[in-house]
C-alpha atoms as a PDB file:
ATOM      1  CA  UNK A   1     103.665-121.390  74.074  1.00  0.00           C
ATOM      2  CA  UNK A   2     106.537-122.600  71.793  1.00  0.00           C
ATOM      3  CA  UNK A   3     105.641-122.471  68.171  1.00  0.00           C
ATOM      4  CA  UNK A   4     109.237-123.844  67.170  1.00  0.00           C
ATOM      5  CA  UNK A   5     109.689-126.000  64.124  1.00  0.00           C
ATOM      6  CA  UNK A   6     105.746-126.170  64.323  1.00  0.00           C
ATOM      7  CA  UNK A   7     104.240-126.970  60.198  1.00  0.00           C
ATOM      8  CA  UNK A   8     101.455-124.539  58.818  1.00  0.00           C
ATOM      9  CA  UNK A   9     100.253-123.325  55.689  1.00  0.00           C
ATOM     10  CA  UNK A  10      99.120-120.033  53.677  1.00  0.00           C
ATOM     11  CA  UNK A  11      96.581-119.932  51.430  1.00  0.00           C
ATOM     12  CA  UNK A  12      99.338-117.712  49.052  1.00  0.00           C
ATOM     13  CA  UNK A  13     102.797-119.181  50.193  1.00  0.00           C
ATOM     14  CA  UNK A  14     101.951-122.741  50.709  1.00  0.00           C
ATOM     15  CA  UNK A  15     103.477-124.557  53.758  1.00  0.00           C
ATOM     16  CA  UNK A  16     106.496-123.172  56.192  1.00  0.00           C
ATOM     17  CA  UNK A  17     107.922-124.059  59.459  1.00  0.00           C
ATOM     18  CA  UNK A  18     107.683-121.622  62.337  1.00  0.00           C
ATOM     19  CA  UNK A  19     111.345-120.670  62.730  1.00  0.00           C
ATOM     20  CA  UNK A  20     111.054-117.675  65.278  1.00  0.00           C
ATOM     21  CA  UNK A  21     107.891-116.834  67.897  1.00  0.00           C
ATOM     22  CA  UNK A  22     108.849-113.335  70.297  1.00  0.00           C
ATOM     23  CA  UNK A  23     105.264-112.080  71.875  1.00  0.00           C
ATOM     24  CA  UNK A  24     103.133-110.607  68.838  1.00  0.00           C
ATOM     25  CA  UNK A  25     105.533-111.779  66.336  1.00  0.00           C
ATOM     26  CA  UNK A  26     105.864-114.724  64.457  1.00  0.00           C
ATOM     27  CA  UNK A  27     108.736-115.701  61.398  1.00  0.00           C
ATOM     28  CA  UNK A  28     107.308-118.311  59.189  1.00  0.00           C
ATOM     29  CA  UNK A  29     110.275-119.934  56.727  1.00  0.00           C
ATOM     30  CA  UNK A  30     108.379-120.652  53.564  1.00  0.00           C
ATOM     31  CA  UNK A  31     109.825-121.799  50.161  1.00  0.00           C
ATOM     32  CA  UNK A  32     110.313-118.175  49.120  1.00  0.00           C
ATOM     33  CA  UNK A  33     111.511-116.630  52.222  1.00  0.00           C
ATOM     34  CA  UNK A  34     110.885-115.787  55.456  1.00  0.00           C
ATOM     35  CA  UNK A  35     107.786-113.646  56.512  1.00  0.00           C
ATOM     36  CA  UNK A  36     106.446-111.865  59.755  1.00  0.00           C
ATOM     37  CA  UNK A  37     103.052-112.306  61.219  1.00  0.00           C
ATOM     38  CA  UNK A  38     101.402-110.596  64.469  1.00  0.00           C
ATOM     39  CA  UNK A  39     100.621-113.458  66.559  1.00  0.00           C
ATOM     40  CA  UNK A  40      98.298-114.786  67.092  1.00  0.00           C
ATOM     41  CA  UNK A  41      95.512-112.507  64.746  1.00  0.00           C
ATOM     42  CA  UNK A  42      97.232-114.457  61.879  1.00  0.00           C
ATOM     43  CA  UNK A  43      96.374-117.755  62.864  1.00  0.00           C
ATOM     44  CA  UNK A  44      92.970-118.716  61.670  1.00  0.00           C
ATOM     45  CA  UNK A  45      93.217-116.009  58.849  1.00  0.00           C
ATOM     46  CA  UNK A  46      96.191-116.371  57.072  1.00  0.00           C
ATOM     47  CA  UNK A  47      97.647-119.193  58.705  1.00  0.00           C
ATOM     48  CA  UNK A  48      96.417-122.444  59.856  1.00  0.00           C
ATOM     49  CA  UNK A  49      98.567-124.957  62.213  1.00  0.00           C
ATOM     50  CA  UNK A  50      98.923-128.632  61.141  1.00  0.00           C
ATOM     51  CA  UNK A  51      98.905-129.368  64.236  1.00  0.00           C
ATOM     52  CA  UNK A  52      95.804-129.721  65.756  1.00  0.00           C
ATOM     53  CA  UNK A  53      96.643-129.707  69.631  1.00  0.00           C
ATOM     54  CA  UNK A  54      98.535-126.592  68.704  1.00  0.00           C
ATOM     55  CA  UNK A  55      96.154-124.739  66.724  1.00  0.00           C
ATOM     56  CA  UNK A  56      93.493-125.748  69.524  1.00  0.00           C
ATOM     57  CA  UNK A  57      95.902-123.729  72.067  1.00  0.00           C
ATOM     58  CA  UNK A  58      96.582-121.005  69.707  1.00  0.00           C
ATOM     59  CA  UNK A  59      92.680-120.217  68.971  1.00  0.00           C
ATOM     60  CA  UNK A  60      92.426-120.059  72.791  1.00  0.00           C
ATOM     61  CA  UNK A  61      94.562-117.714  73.280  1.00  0.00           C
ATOM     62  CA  UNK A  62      93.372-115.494  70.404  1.00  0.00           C
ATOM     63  CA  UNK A  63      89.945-116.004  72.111  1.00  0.00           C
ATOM     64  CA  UNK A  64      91.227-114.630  75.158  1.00  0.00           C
ATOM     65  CA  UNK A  65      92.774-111.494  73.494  1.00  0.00           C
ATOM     66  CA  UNK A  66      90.058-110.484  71.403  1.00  0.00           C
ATOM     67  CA  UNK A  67      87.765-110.879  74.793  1.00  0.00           C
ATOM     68  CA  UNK A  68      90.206-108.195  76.650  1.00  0.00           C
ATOM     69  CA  UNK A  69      89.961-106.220  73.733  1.00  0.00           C
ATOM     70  CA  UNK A  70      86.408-106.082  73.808  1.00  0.00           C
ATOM     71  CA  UNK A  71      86.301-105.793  77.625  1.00  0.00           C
ATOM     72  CA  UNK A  72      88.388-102.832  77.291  1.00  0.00           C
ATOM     73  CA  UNK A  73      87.322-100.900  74.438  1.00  0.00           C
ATOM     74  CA  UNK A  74      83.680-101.349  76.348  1.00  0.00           C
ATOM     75  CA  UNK A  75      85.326-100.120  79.525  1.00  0.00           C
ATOM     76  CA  UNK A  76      86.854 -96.990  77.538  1.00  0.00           C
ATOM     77  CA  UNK A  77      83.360 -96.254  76.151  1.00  0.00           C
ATOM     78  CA  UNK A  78      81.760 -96.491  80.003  1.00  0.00           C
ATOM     79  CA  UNK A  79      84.144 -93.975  80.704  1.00  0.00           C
ATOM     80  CA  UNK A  80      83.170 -91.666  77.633  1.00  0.00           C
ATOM     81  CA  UNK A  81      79.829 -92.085  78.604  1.00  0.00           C
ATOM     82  CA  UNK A  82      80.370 -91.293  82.101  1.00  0.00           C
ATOM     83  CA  UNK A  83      82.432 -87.892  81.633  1.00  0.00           C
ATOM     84  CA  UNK A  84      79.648 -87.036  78.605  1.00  0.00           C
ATOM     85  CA  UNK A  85      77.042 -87.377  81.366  1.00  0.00           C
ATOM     86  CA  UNK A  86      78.958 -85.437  83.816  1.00  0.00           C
ATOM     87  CA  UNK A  87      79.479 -82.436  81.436  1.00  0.00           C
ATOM     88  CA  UNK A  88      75.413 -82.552  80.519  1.00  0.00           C
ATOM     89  CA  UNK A  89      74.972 -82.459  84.235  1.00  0.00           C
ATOM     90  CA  UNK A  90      74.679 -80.133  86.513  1.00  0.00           C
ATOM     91  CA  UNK A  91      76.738 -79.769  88.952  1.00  0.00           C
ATOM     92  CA  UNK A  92      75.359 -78.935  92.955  1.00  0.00           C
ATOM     93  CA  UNK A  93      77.750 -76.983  94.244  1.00  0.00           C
ATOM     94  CA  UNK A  94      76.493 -78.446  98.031  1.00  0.00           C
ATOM     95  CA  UNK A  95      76.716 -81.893  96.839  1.00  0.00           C
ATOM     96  CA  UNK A  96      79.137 -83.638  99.425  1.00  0.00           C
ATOM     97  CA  UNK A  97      77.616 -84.782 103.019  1.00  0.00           C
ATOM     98  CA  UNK A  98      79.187 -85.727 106.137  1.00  0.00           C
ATOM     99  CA  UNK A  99      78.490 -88.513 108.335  1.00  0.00           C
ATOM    100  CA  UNK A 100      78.804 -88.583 112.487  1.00  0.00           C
ATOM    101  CA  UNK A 101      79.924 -92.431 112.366  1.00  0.00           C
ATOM    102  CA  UNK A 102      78.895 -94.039 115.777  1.00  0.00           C
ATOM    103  CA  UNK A 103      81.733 -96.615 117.071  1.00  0.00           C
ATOM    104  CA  UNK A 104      79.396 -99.270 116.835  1.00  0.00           C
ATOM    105  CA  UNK A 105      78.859 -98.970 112.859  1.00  0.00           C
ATOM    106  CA  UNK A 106      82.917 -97.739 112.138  1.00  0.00           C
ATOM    107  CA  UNK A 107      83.401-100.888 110.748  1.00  0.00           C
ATOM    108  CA  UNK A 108      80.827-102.168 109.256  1.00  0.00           C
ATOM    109  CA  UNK A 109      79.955 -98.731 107.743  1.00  0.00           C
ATOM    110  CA  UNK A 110      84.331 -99.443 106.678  1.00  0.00           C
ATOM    111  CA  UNK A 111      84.052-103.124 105.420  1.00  0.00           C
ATOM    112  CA  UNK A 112      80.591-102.603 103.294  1.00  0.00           C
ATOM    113  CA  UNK A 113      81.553 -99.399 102.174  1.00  0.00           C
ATOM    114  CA  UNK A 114      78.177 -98.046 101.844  1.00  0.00           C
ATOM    115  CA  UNK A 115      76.408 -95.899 104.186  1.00  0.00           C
ATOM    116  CA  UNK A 116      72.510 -95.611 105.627  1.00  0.00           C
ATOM    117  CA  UNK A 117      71.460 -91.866 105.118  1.00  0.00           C
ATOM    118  CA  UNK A 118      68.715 -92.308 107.700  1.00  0.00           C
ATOM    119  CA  UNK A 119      64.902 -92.105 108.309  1.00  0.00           C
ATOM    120  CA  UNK A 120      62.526 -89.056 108.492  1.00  0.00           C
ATOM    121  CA  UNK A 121      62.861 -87.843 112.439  1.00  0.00           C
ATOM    122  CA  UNK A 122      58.995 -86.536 112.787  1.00  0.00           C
ATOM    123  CA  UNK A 123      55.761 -85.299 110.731  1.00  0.00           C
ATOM    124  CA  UNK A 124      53.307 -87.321 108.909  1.00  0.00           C
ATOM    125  CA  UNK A 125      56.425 -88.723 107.113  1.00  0.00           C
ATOM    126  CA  UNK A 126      57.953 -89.963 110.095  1.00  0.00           C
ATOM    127  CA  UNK A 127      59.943 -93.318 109.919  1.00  0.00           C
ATOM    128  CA  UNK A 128      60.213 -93.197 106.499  1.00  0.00           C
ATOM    129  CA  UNK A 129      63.192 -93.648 104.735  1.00  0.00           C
ATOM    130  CA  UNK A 130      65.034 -90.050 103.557  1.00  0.00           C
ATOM    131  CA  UNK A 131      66.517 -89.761 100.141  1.00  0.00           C
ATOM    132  CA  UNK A 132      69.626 -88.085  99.879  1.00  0.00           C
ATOM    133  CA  UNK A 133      68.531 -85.776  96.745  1.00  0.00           C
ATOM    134  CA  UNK A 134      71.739 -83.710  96.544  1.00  0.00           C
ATOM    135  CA  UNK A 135      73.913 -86.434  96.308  1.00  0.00           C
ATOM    136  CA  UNK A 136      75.425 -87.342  92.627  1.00  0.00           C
ATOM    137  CA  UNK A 137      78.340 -89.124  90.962  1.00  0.00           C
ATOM    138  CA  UNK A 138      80.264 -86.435  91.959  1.00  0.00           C
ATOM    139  CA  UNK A 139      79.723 -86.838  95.519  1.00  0.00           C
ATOM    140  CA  UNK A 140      81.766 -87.620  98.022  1.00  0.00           C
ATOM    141  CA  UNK A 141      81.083 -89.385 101.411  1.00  0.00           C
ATOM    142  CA  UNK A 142      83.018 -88.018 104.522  1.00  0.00           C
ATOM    143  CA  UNK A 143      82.789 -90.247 107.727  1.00  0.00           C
ATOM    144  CA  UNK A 144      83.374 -87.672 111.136  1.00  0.00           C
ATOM    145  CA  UNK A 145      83.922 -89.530 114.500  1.00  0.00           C
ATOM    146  CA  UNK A 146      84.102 -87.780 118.115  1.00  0.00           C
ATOM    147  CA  UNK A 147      85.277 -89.880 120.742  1.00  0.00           C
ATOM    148  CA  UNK A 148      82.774 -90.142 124.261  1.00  0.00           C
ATOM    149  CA  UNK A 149      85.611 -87.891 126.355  1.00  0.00           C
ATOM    150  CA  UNK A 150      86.288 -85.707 122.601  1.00  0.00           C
ATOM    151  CA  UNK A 151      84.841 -82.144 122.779  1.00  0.00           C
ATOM    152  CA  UNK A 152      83.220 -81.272 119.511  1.00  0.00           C
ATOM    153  CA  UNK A 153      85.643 -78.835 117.614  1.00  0.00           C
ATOM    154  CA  UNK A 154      88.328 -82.076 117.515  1.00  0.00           C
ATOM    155  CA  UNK A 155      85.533 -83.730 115.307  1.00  0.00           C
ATOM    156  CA  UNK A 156      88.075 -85.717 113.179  1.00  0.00           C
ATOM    157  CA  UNK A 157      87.479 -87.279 109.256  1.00  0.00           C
ATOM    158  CA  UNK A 158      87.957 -91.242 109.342  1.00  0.00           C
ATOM    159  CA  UNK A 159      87.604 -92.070 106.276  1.00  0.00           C
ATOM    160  CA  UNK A 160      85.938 -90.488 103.018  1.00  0.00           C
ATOM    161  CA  UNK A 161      84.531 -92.675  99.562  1.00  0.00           C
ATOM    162  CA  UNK A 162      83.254 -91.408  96.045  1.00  0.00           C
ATOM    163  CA  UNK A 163      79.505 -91.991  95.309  1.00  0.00           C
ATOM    164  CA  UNK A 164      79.418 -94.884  93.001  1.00  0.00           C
ATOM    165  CA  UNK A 165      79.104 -93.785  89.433  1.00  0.00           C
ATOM    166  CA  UNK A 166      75.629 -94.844  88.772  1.00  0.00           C
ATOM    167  CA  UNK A 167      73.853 -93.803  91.786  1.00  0.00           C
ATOM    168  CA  UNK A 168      71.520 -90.380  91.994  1.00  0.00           C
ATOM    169  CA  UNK A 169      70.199 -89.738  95.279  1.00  0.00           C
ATOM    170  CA  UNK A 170      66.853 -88.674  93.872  1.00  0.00           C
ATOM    171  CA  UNK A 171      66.322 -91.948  92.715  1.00  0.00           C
ATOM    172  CA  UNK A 172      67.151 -93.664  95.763  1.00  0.00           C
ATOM    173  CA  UNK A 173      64.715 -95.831  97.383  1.00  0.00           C
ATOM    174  CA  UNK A 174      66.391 -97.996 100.345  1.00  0.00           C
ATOM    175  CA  UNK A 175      68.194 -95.066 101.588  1.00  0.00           C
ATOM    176  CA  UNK A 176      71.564 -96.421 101.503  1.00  0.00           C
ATOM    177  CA  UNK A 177      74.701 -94.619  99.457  1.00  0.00           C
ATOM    178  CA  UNK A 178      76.778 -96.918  97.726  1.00  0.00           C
ATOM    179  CA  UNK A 179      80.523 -96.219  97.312  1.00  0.00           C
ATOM    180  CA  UNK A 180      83.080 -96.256  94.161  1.00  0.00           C
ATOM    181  CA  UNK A 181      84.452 -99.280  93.554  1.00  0.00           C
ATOM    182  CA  UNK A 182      87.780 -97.420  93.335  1.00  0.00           C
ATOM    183  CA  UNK A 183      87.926 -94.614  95.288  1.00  0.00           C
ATOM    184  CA  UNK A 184      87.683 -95.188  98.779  1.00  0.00           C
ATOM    185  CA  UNK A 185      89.905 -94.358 101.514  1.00  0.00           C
ATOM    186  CA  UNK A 186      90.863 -94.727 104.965  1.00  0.00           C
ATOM    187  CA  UNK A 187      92.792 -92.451 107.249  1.00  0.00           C
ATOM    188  CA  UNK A 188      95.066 -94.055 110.093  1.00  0.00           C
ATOM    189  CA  UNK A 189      94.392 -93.061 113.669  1.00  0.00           C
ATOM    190  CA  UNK A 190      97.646 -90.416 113.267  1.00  0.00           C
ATOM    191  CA  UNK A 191      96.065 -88.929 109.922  1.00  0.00           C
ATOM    192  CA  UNK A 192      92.442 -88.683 110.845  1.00  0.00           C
ATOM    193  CA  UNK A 193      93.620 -86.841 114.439  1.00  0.00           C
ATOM    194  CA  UNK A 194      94.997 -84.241 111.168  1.00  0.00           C
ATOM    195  CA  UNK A 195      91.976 -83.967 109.220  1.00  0.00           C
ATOM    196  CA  UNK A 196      89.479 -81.930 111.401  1.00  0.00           C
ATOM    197  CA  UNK A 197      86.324 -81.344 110.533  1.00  0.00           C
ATOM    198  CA  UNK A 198      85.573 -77.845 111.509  1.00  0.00           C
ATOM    199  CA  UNK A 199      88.835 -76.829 110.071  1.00  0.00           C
ATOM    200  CA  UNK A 200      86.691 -77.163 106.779  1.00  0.00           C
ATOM    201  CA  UNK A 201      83.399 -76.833 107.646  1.00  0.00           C
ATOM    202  CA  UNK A 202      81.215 -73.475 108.651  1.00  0.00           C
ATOM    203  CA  UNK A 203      77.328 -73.283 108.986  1.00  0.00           C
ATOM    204  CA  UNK A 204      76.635 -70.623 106.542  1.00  0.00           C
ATOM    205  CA  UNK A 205      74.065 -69.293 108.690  1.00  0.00           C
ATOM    206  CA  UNK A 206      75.876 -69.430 111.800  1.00  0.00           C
ATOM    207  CA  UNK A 207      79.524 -69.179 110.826  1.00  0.00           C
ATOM    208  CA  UNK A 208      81.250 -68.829 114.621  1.00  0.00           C
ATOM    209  CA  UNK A 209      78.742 -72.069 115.620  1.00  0.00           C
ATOM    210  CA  UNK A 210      80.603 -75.472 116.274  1.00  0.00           C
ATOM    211  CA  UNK A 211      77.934 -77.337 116.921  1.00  0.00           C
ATOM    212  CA  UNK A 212      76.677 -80.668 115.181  1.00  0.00           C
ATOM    213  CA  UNK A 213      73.547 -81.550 117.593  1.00  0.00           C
ATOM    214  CA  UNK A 214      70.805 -83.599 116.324  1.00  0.00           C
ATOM    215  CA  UNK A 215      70.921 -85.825 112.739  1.00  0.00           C
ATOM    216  CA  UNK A 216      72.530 -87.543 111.093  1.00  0.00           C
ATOM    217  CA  UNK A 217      74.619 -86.144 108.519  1.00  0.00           C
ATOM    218  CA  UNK A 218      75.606 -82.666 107.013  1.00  0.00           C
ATOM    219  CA  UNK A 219      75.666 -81.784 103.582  1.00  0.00           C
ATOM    220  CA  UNK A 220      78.617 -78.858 102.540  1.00  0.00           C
ATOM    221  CA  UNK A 221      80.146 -77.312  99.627  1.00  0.00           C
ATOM    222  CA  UNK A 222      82.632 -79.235  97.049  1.00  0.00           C
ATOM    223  CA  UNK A 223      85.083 -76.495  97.859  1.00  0.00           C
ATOM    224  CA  UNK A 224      85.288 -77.911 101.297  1.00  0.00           C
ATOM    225  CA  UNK A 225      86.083 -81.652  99.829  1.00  0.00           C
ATOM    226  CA  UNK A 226      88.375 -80.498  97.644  1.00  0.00           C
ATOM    227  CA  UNK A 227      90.322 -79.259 100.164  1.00  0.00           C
ATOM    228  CA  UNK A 228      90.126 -82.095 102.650  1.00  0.00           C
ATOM    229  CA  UNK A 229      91.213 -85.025  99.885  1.00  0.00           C
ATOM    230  CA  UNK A 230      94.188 -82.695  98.939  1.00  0.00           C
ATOM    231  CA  UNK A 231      95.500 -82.116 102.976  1.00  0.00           C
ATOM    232  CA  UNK A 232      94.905 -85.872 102.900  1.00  0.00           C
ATOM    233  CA  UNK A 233      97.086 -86.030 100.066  1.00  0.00           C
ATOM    234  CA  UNK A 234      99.945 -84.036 101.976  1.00  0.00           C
ATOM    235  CA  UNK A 235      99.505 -86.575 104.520  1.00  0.00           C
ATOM    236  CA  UNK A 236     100.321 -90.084 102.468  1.00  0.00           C
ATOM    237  CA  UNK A 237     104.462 -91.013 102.787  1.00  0.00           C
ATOM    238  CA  UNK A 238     103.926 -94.007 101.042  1.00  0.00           C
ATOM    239  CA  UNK A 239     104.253 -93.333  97.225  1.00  0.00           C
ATOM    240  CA  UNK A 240     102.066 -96.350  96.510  1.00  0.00           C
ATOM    241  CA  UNK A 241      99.269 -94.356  99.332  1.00  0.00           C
ATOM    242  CA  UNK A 242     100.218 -90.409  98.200  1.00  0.00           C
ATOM    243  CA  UNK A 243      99.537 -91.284  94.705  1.00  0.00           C
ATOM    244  CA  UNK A 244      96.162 -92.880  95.262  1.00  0.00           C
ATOM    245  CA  UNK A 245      95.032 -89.663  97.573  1.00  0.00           C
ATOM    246  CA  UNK A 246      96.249 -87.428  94.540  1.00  0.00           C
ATOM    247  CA  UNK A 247      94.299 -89.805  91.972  1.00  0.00           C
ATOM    248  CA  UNK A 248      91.894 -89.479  94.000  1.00  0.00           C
ATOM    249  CA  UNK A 249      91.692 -85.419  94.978  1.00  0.00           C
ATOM    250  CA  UNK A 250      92.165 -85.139  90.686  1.00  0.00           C
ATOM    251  CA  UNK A 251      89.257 -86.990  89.805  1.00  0.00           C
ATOM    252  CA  UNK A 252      87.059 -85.620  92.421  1.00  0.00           C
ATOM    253  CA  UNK A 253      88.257 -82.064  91.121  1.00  0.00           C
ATOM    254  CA  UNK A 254      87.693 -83.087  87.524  1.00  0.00           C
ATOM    255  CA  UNK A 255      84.205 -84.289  87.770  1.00  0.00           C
ATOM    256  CA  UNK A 256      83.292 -81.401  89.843  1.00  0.00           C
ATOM    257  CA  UNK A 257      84.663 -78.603  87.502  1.00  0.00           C
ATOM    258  CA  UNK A 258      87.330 -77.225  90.031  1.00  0.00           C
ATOM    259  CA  UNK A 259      90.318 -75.915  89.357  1.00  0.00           C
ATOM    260  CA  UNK A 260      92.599 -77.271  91.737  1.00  0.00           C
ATOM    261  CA  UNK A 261      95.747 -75.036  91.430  1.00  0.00           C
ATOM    262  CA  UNK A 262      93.354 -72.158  92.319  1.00  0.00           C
ATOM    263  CA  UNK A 263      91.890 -74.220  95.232  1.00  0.00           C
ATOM    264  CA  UNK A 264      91.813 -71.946  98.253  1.00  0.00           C
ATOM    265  CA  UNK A 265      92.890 -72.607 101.540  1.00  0.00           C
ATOM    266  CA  UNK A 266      90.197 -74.246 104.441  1.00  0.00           C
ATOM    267  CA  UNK A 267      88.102 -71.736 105.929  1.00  0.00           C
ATOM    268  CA  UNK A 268      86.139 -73.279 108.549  1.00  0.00           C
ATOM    269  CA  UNK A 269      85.262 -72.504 111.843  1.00  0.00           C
ATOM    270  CA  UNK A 270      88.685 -73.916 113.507  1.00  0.00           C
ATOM    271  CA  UNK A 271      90.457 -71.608 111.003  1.00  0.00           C
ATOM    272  CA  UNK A 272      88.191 -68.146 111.952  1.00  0.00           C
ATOM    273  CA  UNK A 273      88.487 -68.531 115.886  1.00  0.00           C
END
């Protein structure tokens, strides 16, 4: 907006012409001198614009800037709330799950970004929707595909996405996981063929198994996570791509108390045969 040679007044100097307007700054020429103002918090304050088009404009756009200030001091206190709830929480150290995606969801599962966790296979309960009680802000999502003609231990990751930041699995009631609005991510065909999933993962109980047989989903250790968003990480040549992933791998570390320079290396199945 140009604010040259525009008239105003002030309440203690009287009336001046607007003789220089740079961003926040305005120079007002007034019978004693020249003075400074941050534009535009001085208009409507101290100064007030003869000119009533141009004062209309310049409330507008003070408006506008007071409403992004508000917008993000509230988003900075979300964010304090958030990390105030994560440190009063505690963290389950199995808290991550991993879905076998069927080809016929992949993309919807990919363009909703949200996942069904699935229904109760038998029992009185049977049909009924299951809750995913483990799963927290901290959790993490990991879609696994295996092609028809794909034996099981080349299981690859497609795609992972953060829980979104107010859901609790305990409280869930439809069964379905939303994601992060920020964190999700996709692997290429190249990547995912990288990211195996029984490099990472071991069945505590049977450790040498490789075997994913009936359900739906598996739920495994934040260890495990941590270590497939950073190889996913190594993966990324794009700068704009690698330092998502690494945004990404940080925050998931943060929230889930791990120190990531004393992450240690896979130790899944793939890794132990």
């Amino acid at each position: 907006m140009n604010l040259l040679d525009k008239q105003v007044t002030h309440e203690k100097f009287g009336k001046g012409t607007v003789v220089k307007h740079h961003n926040s700054l305005v120079q007002i020429h007034f019978a004693s001198g020249n003075k400074k103002f941050v534009f535009p918090d001085a208009f409507g304050t101290f100064l007030t614009l003869i000119d009533q088009k141009a004062a209309g404009i310049v409330d507008k756009i003070k408006q506008e800037k007071e409403a992004a200030y508000k917008q993000e001091k509230l988003k900075q206190l979300r964010v304090l709330e958030s990390e105030i709830s994560l440190k009063n929480q505690k963290i389950n150290p199995n808290a991550q799950v991993a879905f076998w995606c069927k080809e016929e969801e992949q993309e919807k599962v990919l363009t909703e970004w949200r996942v069904f966790f699935g229904r109760i296979k038998s029992g009185v309960n049977k049909g009924k929707i299951k809750k995913p009680t483990k799963l927290q802000p901290s959790s993490v999502c990991a879609f696994t595909v295996r092609d028809p003609n794909m034996e099981e231990k080349d299981r690859y990751i497609q795609a992972v996405y953060l829980v979104d930041e107010g859901f609790l699995g305990k409280s869930c009631e439809d069964g379905y996981i939303p994601s992060h609005p920020k964190y999700r991510l996709r692997l290429t065909e190249a990547e995912s063929r990288k990211i195996l999933f029984w490099n990472y993962y071991a069945n505590k109980k049977y450790p040498q198994r490789m075997t994913w047989n009936a359900g739906r989903c598996r739920y495994f250790d934040n260890t495990c996570m941590a270590q497939i968003l950073r190889d996913i990480v190594s993966l990324k040549h794009k700068k704009s791509e690698r330092q998502f992933a690494q945004d990404f791998f940080e925050h998931f570390c943060r929230i889930n108390l791990i120190n990531r320079d004393e992450l240690p290396k896979p130790n899944g199945v793939l890794k132990n045969i």
